[in-house]
Protein backbone atom coordinates (compact mmCIF):
# COMPACT_ATOMS: atom_id res chain seq x y z
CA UNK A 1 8.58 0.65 30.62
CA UNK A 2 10.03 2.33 27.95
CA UNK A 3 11.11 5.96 28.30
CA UNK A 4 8.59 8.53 26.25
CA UNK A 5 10.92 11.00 23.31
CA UNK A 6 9.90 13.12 20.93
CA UNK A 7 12.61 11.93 18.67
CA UNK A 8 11.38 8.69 18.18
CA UNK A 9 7.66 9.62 17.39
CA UNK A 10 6.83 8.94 13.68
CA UNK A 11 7.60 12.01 11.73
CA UNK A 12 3.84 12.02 10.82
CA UNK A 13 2.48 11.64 14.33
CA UNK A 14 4.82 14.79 15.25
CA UNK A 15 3.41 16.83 12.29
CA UNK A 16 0.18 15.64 13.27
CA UNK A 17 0.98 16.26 16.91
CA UNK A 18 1.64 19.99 16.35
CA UNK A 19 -0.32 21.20 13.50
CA UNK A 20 -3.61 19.44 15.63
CA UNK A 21 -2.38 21.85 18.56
CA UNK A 22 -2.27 24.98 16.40
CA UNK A 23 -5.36 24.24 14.78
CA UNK A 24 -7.10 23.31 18.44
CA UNK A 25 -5.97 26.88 19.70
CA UNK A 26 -7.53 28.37 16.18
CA UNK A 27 -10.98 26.52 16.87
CA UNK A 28 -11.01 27.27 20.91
CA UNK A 29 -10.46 30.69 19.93
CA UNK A 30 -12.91 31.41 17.29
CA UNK A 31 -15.86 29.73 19.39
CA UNK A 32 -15.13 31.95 22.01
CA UNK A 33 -15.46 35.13 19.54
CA UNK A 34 -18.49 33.50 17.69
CA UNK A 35 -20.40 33.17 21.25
CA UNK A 36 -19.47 36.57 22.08
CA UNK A 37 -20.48 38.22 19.11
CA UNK A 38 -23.76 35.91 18.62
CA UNK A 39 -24.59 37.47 22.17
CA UNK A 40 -23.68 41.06 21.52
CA UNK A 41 -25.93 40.88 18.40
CA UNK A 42 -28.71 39.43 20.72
CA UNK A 43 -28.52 42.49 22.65
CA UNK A 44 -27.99 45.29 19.83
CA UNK A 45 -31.54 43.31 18.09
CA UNK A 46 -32.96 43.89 21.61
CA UNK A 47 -32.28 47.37 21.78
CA UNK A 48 -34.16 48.06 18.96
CA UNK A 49 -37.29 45.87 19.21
CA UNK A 50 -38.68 48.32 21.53
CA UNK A 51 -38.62 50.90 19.63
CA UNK A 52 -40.22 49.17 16.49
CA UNK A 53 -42.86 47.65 18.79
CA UNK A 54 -43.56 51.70 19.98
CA UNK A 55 -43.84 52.26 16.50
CA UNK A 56 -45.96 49.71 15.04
CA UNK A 57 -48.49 50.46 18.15
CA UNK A 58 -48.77 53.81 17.06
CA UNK A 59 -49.52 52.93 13.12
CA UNK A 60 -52.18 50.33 14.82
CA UNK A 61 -53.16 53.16 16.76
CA UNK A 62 -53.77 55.45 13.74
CA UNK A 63 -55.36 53.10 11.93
CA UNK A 64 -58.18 52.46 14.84
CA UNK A 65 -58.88 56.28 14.50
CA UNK A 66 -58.85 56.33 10.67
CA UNK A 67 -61.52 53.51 10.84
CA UNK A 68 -63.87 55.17 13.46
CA UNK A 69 -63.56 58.64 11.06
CA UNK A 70 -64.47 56.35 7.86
CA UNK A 71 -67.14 54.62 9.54
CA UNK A 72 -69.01 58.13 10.77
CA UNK A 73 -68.32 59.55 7.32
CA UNK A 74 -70.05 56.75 5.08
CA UNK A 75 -71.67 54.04 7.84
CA UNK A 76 -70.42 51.34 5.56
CA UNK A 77 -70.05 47.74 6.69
CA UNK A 78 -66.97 47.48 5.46
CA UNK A 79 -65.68 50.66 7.87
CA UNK A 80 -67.09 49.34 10.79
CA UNK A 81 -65.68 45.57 9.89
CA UNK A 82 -62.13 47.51 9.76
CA UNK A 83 -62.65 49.35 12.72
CA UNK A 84 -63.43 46.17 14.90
CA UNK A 85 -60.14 44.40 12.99
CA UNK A 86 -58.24 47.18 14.12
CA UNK A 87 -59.25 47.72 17.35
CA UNK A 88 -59.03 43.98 17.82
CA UNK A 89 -55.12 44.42 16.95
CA UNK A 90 -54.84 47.33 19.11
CA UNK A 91 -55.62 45.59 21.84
CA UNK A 92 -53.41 43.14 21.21
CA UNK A 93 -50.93 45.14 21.27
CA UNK A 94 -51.46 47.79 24.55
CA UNK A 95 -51.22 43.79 26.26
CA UNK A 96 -47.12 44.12 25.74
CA UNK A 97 -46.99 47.83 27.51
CA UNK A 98 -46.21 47.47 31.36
CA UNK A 99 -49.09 47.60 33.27
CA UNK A 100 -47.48 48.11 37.05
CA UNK A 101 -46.42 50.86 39.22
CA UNK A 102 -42.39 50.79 38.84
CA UNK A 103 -39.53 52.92 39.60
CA UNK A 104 -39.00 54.03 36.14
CA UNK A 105 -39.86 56.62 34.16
CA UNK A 106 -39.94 54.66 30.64
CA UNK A 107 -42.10 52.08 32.35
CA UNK A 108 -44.37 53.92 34.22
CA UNK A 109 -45.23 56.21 30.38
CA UNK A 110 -46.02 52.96 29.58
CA UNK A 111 -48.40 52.67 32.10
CA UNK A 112 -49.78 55.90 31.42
CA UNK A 113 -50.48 55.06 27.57
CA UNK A 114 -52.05 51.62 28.25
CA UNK A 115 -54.68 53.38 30.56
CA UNK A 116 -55.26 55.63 28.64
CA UNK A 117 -55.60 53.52 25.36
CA UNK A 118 -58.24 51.73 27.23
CA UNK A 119 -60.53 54.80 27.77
CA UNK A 120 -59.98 55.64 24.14
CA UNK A 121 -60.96 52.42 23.27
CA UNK A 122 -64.18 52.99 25.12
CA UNK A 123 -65.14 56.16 23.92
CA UNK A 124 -64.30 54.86 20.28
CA UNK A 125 -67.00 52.02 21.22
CA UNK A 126 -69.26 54.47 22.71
CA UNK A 127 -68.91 56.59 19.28
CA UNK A 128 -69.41 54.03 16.95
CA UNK A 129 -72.72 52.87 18.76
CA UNK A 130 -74.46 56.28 18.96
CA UNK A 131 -73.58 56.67 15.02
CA UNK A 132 -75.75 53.36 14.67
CA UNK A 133 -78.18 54.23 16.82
CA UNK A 134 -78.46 57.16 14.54
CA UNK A 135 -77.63 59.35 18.09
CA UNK A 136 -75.94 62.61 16.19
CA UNK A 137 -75.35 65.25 18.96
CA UNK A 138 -74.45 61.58 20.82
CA UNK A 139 -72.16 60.33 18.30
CA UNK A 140 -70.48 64.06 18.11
CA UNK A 141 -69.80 64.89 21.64
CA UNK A 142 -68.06 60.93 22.05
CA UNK A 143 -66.33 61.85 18.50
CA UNK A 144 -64.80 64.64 19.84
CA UNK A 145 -63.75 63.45 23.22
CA UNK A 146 -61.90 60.49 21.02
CA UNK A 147 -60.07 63.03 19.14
CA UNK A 148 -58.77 64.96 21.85
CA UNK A 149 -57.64 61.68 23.64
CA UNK A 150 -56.21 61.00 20.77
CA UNK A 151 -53.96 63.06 20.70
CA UNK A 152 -52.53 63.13 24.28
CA UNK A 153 -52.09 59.38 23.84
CA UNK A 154 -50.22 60.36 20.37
CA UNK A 155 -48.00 63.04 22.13
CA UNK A 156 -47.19 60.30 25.00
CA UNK A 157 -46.54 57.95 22.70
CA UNK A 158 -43.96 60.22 20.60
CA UNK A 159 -42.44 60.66 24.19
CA UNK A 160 -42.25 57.27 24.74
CA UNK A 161 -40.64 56.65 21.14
CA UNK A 162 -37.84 59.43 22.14
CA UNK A 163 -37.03 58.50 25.48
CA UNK A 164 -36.68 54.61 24.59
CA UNK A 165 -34.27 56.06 21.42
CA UNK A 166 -32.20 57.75 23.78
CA UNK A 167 -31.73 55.09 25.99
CA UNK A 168 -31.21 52.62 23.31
CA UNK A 169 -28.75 54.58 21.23
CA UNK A 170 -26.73 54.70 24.87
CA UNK A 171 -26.63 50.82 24.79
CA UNK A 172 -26.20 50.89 21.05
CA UNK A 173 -22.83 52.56 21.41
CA UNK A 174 -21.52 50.63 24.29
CA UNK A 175 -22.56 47.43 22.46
CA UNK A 176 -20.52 49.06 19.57
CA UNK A 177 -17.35 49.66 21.69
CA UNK A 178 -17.66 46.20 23.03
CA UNK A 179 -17.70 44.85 19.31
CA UNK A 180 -15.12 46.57 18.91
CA UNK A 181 -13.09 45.61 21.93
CA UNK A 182 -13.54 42.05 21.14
CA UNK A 183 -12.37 42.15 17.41
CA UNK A 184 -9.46 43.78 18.41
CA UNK A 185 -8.70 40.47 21.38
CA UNK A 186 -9.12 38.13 18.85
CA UNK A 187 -7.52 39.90 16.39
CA UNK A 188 -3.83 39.98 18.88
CA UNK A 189 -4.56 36.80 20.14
CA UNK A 190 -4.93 35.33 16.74
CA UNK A 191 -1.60 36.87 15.53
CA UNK A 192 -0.21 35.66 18.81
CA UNK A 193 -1.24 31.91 18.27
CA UNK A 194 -0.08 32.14 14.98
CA UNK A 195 3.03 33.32 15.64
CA UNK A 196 3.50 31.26 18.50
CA UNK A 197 2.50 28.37 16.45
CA UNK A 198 5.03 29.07 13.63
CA UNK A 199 7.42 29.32 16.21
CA UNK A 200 6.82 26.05 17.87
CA UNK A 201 6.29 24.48 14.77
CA UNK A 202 9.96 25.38 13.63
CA UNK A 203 11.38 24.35 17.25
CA UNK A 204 10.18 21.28 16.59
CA UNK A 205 10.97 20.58 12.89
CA UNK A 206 14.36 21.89 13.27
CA UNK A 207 15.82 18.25 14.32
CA UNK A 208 13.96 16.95 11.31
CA UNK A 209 15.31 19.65 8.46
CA UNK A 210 18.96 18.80 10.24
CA UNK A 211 19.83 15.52 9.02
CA UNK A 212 17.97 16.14 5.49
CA UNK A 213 20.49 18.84 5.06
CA UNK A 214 23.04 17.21 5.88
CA UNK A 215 21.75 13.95 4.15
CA UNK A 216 21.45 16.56 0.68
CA UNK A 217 25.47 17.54 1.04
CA UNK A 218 26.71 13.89 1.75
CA UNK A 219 24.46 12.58 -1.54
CA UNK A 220 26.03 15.57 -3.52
CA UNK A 221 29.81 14.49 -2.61
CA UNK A 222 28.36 10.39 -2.94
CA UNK A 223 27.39 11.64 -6.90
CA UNK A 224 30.20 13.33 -7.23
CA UNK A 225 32.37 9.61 -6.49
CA UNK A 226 33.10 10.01 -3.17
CA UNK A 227 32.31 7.24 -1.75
CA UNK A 228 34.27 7.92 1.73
CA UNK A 229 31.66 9.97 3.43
CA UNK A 230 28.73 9.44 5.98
CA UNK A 231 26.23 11.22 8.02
CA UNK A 232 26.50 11.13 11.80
CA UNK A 233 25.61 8.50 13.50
CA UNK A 234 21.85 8.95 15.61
CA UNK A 235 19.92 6.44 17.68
CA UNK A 236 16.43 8.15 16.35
CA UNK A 237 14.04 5.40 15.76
CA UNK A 238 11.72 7.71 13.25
CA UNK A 239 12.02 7.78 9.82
CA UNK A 240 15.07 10.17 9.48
CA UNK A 241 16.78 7.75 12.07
CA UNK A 242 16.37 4.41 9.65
CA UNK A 243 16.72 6.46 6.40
CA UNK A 244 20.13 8.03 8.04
CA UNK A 245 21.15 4.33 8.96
CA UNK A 246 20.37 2.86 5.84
CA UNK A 247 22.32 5.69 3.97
CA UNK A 248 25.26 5.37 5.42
CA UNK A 249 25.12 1.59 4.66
CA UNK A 250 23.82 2.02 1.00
CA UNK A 251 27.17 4.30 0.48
CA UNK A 252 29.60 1.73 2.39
CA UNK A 253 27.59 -0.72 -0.23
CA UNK A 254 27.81 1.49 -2.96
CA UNK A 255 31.72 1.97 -2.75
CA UNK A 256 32.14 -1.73 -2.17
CA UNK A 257 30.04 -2.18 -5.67
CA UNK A 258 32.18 0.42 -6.96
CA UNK A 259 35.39 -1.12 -6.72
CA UNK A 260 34.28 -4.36 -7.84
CA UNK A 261 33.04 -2.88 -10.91
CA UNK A 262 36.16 -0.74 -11.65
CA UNK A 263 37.66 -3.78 -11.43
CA UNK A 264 35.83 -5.47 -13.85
CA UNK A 265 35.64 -3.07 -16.25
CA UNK A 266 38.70 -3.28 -18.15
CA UNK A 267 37.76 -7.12 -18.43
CA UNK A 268 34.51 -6.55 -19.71
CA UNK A 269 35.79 -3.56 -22.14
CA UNK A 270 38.15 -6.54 -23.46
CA UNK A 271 35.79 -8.60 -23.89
CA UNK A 272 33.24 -6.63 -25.61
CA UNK A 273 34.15 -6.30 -29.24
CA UNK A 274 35.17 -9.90 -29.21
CA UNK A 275 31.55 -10.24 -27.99
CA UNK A 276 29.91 -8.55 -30.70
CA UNK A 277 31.99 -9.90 -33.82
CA UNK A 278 30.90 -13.45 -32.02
CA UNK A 279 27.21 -13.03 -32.09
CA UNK A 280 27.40 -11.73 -35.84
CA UNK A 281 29.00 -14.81 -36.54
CA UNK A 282 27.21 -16.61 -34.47
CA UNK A 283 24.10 -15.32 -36.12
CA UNK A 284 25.39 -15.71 -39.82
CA UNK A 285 25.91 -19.70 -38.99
CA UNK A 286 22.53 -20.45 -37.23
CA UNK A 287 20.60 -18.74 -39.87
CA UNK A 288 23.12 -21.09 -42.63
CA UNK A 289 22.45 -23.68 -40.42
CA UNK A 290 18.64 -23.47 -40.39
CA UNK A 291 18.24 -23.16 -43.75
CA UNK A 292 20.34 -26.24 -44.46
CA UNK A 293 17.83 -28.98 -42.67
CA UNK A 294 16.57 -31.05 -45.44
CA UNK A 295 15.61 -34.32 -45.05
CA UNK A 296 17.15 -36.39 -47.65
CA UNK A 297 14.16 -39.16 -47.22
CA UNK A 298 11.78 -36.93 -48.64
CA UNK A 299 14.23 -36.80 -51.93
CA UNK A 300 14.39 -40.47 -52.06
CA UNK A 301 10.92 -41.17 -51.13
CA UNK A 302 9.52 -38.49 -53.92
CA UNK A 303 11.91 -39.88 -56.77
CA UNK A 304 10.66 -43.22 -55.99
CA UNK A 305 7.44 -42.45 -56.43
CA UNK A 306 8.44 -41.06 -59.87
CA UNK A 307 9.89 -44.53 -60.45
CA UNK A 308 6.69 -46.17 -60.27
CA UNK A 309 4.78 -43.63 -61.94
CA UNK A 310 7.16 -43.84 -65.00
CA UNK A 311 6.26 -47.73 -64.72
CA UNK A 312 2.41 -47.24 -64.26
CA UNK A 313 1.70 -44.46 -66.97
CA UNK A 314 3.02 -42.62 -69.74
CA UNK A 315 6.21 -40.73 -70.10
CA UNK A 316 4.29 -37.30 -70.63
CA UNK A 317 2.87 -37.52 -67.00
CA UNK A 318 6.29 -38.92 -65.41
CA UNK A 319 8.24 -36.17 -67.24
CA UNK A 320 6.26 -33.57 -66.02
CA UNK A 321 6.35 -34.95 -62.50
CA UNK A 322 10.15 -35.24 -62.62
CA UNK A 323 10.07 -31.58 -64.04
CA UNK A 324 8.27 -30.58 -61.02
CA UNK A 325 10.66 -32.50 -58.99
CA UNK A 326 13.75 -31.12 -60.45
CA UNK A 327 12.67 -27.36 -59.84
CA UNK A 328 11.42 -28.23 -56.21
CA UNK A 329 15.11 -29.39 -55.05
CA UNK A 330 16.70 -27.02 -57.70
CA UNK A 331 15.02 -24.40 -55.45
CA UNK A 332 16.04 -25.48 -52.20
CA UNK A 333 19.48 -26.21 -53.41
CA UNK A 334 19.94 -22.82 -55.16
CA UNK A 335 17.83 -20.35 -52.28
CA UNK A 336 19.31 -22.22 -48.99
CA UNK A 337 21.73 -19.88 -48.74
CA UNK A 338 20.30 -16.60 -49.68
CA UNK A 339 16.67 -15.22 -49.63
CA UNK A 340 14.20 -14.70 -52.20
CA UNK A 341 10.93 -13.42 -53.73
CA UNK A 342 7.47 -14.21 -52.74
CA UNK A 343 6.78 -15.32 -56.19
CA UNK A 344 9.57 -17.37 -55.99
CA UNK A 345 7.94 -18.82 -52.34
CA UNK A 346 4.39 -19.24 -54.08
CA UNK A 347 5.89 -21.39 -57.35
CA UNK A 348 7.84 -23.51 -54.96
CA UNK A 349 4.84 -24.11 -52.90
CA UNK A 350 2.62 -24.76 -56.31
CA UNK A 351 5.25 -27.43 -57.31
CA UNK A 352 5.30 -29.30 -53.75
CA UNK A 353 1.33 -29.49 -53.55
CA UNK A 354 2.08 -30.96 -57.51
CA UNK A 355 4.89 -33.63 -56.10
CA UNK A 356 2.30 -34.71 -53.09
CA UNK A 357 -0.83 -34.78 -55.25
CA UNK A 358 1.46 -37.25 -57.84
CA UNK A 359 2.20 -38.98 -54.63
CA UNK A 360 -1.42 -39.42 -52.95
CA UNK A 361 -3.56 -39.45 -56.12
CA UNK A 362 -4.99 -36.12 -56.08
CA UNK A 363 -6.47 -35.72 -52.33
CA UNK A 364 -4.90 -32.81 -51.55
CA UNK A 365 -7.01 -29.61 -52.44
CA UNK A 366 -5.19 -26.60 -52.97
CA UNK A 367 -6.25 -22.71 -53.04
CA UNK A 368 -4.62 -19.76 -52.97
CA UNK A 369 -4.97 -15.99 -53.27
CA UNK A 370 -2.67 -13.64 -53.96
CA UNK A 371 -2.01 -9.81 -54.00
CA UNK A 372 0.48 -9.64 -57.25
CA UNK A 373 1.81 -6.33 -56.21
CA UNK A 374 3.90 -8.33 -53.36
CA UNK A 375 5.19 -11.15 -55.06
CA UNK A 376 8.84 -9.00 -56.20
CA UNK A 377 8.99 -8.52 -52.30
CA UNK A 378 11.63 -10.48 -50.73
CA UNK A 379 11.77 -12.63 -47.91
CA UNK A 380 14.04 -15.68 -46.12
CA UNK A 381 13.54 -18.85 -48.11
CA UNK A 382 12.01 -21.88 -47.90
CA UNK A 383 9.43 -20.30 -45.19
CA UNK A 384 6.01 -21.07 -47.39
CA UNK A 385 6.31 -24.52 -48.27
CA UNK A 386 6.81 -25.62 -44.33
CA UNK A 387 3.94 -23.84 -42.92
CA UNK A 388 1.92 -25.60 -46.10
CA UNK A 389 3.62 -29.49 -45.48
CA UNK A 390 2.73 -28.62 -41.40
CA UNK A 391 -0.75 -27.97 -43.20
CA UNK A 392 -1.05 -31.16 -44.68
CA UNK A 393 0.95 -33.75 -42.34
CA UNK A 394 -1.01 -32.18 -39.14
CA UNK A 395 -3.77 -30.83 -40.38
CA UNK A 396 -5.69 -32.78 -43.32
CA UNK A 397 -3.62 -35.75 -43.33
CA UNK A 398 -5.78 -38.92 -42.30
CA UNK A 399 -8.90 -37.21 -41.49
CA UNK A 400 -12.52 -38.56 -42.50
CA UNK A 401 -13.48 -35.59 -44.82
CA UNK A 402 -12.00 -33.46 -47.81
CA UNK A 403 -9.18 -32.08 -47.07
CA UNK A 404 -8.68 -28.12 -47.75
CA UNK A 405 -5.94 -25.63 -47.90
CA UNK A 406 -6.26 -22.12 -48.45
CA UNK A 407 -2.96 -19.63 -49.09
CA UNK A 408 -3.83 -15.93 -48.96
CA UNK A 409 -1.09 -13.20 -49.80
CA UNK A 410 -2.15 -9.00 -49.68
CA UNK A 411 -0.38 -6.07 -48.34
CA UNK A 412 -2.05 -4.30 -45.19
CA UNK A 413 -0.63 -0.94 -43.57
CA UNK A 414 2.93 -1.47 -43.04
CA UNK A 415 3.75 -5.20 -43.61
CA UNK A 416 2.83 -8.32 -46.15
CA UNK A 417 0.19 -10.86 -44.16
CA UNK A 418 0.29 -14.49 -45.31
CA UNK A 419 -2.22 -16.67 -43.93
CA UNK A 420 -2.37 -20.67 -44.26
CA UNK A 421 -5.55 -22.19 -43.70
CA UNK A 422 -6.76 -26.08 -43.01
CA UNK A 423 -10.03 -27.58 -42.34
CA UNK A 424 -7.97 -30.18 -40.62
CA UNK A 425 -7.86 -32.17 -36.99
CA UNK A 426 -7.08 -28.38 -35.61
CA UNK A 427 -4.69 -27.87 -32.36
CA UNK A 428 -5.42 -27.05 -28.46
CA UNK A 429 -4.20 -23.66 -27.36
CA UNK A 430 -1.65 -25.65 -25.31
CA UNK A 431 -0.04 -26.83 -27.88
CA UNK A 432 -0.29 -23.35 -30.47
CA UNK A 433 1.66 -22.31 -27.15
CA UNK A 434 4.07 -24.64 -27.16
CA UNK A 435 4.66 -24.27 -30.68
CA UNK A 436 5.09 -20.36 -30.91
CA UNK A 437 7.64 -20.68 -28.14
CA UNK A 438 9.58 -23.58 -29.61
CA UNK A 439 8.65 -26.32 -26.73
CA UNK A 440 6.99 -28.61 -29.81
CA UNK A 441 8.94 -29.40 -32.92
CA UNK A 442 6.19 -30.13 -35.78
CA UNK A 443 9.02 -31.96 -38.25
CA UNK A 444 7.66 -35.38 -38.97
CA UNK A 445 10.79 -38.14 -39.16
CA UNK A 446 9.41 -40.68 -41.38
CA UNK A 447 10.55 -40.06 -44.21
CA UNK A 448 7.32 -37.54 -45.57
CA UNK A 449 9.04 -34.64 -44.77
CA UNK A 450 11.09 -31.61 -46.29
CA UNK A 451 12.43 -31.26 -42.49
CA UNK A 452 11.87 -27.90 -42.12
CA UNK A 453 9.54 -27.71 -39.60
CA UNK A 454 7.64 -24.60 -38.59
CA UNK A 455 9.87 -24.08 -35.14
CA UNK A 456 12.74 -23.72 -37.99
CA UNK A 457 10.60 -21.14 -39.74
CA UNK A 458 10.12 -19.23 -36.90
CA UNK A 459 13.82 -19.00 -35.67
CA UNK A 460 14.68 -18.10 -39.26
CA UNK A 461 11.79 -15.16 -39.59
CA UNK A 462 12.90 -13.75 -36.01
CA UNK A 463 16.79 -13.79 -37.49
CA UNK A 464 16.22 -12.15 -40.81
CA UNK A 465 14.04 -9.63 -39.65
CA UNK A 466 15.33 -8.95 -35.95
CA UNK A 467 11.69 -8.99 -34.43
CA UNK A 468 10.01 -11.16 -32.46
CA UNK A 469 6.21 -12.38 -32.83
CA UNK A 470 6.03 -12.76 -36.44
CA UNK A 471 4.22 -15.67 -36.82
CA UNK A 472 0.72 -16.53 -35.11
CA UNK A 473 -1.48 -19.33 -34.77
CA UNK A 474 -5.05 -19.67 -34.93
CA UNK A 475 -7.63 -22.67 -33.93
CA UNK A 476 -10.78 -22.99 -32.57
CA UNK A 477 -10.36 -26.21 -31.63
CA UNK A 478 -10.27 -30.43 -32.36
CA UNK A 479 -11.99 -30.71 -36.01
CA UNK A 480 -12.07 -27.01 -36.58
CA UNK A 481 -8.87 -26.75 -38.48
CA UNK A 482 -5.81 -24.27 -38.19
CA UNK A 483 -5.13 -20.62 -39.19
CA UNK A 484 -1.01 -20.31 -39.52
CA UNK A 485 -0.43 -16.08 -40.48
CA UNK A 486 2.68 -14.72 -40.69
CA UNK A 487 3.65 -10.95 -41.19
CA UNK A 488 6.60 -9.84 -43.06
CA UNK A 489 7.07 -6.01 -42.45
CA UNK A 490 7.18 -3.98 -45.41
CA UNK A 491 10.16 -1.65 -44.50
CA UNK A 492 13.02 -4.33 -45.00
CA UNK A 493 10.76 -6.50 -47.93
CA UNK A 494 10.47 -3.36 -50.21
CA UNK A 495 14.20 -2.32 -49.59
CA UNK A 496 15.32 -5.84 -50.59
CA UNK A 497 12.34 -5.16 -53.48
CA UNK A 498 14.78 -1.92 -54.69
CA UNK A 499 18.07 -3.91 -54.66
CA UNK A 500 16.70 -6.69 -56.66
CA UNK A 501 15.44 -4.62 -59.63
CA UNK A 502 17.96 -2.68 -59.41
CA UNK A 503 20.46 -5.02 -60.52
């Protein structure tokens, strides 16, 4: 069986352990003086309760003989009902006196006023019964005899009320003393547990405040690089016993770390502007790169349509339709490289849904909205016209109804939102998901395509404007069409605004 030690008790169950000892010594203590002084109150209530019980016997008393005089004075019904009540009570109370032969002197006046009390009580009877037998010299003889008993039971009972005083105040003051005496024990004693207490409890915490001392200087000299020092070893299995252990290890880790890293960091300081003139670069060609993916197919494809349509109708109609051709690719060839206006954006969109409605007689049905005061703003190019082909390859393209698309432009609080809306096939939220984080590439290959799919759009956003989340997609499911929004914040947009007019 393992050997019992303080040491290795949990730091709580020693805390615990000694605070629940103080506080038992506290509560034993207390009890003690609450039963005392509970009793010592008992006995100062009982030292009076005589003398208020002399006392409300006499006022009974009194009140017996102020009946009997009211009742011979008028002969009312009311006196006499009084006098019975009262003589009732009086009786009532003479049952409390001591009625036996004792050796005391308190006790045996008792005695005295009880028997007496009872005669008086008789004569009172006798009195009040010659008044209503209309008995006067009857009724005045008893009368009188009451009053003069009256007043020797009075005079005994003002003895009675002095000598029970005396007595009591006697007790009183001892009971006072003992008060006293006892608030003074528990006073020392409480100061002496207390003490004691404070005094144990620091015995015991000393071994705990020890190591976190010395735990504070080694951490001081560990910040200050000095990695070389330790605490002493301890085989304590509480909490200052592991944390000791594994701080002495985290240091020996620590300077290990240390000196790798010091040794790696004239590498890495090497390193690091080469770093950062890389991923400028590196930037500056992806974003060239990006903007450079257009499918030559879709040049081919739409000039051959303008072939036919020469072939099929007049030359007004094909000249226009080569017009719009020419500016479409003029654009891309002249904005891959650079950026450019919204208004720029919107025309090149307005002459694509021209090419494609040349190209599929009409069936696409384009609307748009748009906030003028944005259109100077300026943005990466060739990000409209994708979102709109993704619009009409994936969205409205072979469906069973009419086709719609909807372009918005306005200004909110700080940024430009552009939303693209289809009443098309619509998309799951796995693949929205898929989309937004590049795992699905929208660019169609067969030759209907600009190339630029919306996965290039979003790389080429997140470049230009260094933030992340710019584009979100909308759908509430299969044959409820697709919501495409993008946000271009306002701070960069109106900046490029102020360069461009002034120029």
């Amino acid at each position: 069986m393992k050997k019992f030690r303080w040491r290795d008790l949990s730091l709580v169950s020693k805390i615990l352990t000694e605070v629940g000892l103080i506080a038992g010594l506290l509560f034993a203590l207390n009890l003690m003086f609450y039963v005392r002084i509970n009793d010592s109150m008992q006995k100062m209530d009982n030292v009076y309760a005589s003398n208020a019980q002399i006392t409300q016997l006499a006022q009974v008393f009194e009140n017996v003989q102020d009946s009997v005089y009211q009742y011979l004075k008028v002969k009312s019904s009311q006196a006499l009902m009084d006098y019975y009540q009262n003589e009732a009570k009086y009786r009532a109370k003479l049952e409390k006196l001591n009625d036996k032969n004792v050796n005391d002197s308190i006790k045996l006046l008792e005695k005295n006023i009880r028997e007496m009390s009872e005669t008086y009580l008789d004569y009172t009877a006798e009195t009040v019964a010659a008044k209503r037998g209309r008995n006067v010299e009857k009724y005045k003889r008893k009368y009188d005899e009451t009053t003069q008993l009256y007043g020797y039971i009075q005079s005994s009972m003002d003895e009675l009320n002095s000598q029970l005083f005396k007595e009591n105040s006697s007790t009183y003051s001892a009971l006072r003393a003992l008060m006293r005496y006892l608030e003074t024990v528990n006073t020392v004693t409480m100061i002496v547990i207390v003490a004691g207490g404070v005094l144990l409890l620091l015995l015991a915490t000393r071994e705990m405040f020890k190591p976190l001392s010395s735990m504070a200087e080694t951490a001081q000299l560990v910040g200050e690089g000095n990695f070389n020092v330790k605490m002493a070893d301890t085989d304590s299995q509480d909490e200052l016993g592991m944390v000791t252990r594994a701080f002495n290890t985290m240091v020996e880790n620590l300077g290990i770390y240390m000196a790798k890293t010091k040794a790696g960091m004239e590498k890495e300081q090497q390193m690091k502007e080469r770093e950062l003139l890389m991923e400028n670069h590196l930037k500056e060609a992806q974003l060239k790169y990006l903007q450079s993916q257009i499918n030559p197919h879709f040049l081919f494809n739409s000039l051959n349509a303008g072939a036919q349509l020469a072939v099929m109708e007049d030359a007004e109609k094909t000249g226009i339709f080569l017009e719009k051709m020419a500016d479409f690719f003029r654009y891309n060839v002249k904005k891959g490289q650079e950026d450019a206006t919204l208004g720029e954006e919107l025309d090149s969109v307005d002459n694509y849904i021209y090419i494609l409605n040349v190209r599929f007689a009409g069936d696409i049905h384009f609307s748009k909205e748009v906030d003028q005061s944005v259109e100077n703003v300026r943005v990466p190019s060739m990000i409209l016209q994708p979102i709109v082909e993704n619009a009409v390859n994936h969205g409205i393209r072979d469906i069973d109804w009419e086709g719609k698309i909807h372009l918005t432009v306005g200004r909110k609080e700080n940024y430009i939102r552009i939303s693209v809306r289809d009443n098309g096939i619509g998309m799951s939220e796995e693949k929205i998901s898929k989309l937004l984080s590049g795992g699905l590439n929208k660019t169609a290959e067969d030759g209907d395509s600009t190339g630029i799919g919306m996965n290039n759009v979003i790389s080429r956003l997140e470049l230009y404007y260094e933030q992340q989340d710019l584009v979100e997609i909308y759908s509430e499911g299969e044959g409820k069409g697709t919501e495409v929004v993008v946000r271009i914040p306002l701070e960069r947009g109106e900046k490029n605004v102020q360069d461009f007019t002034g120029r």
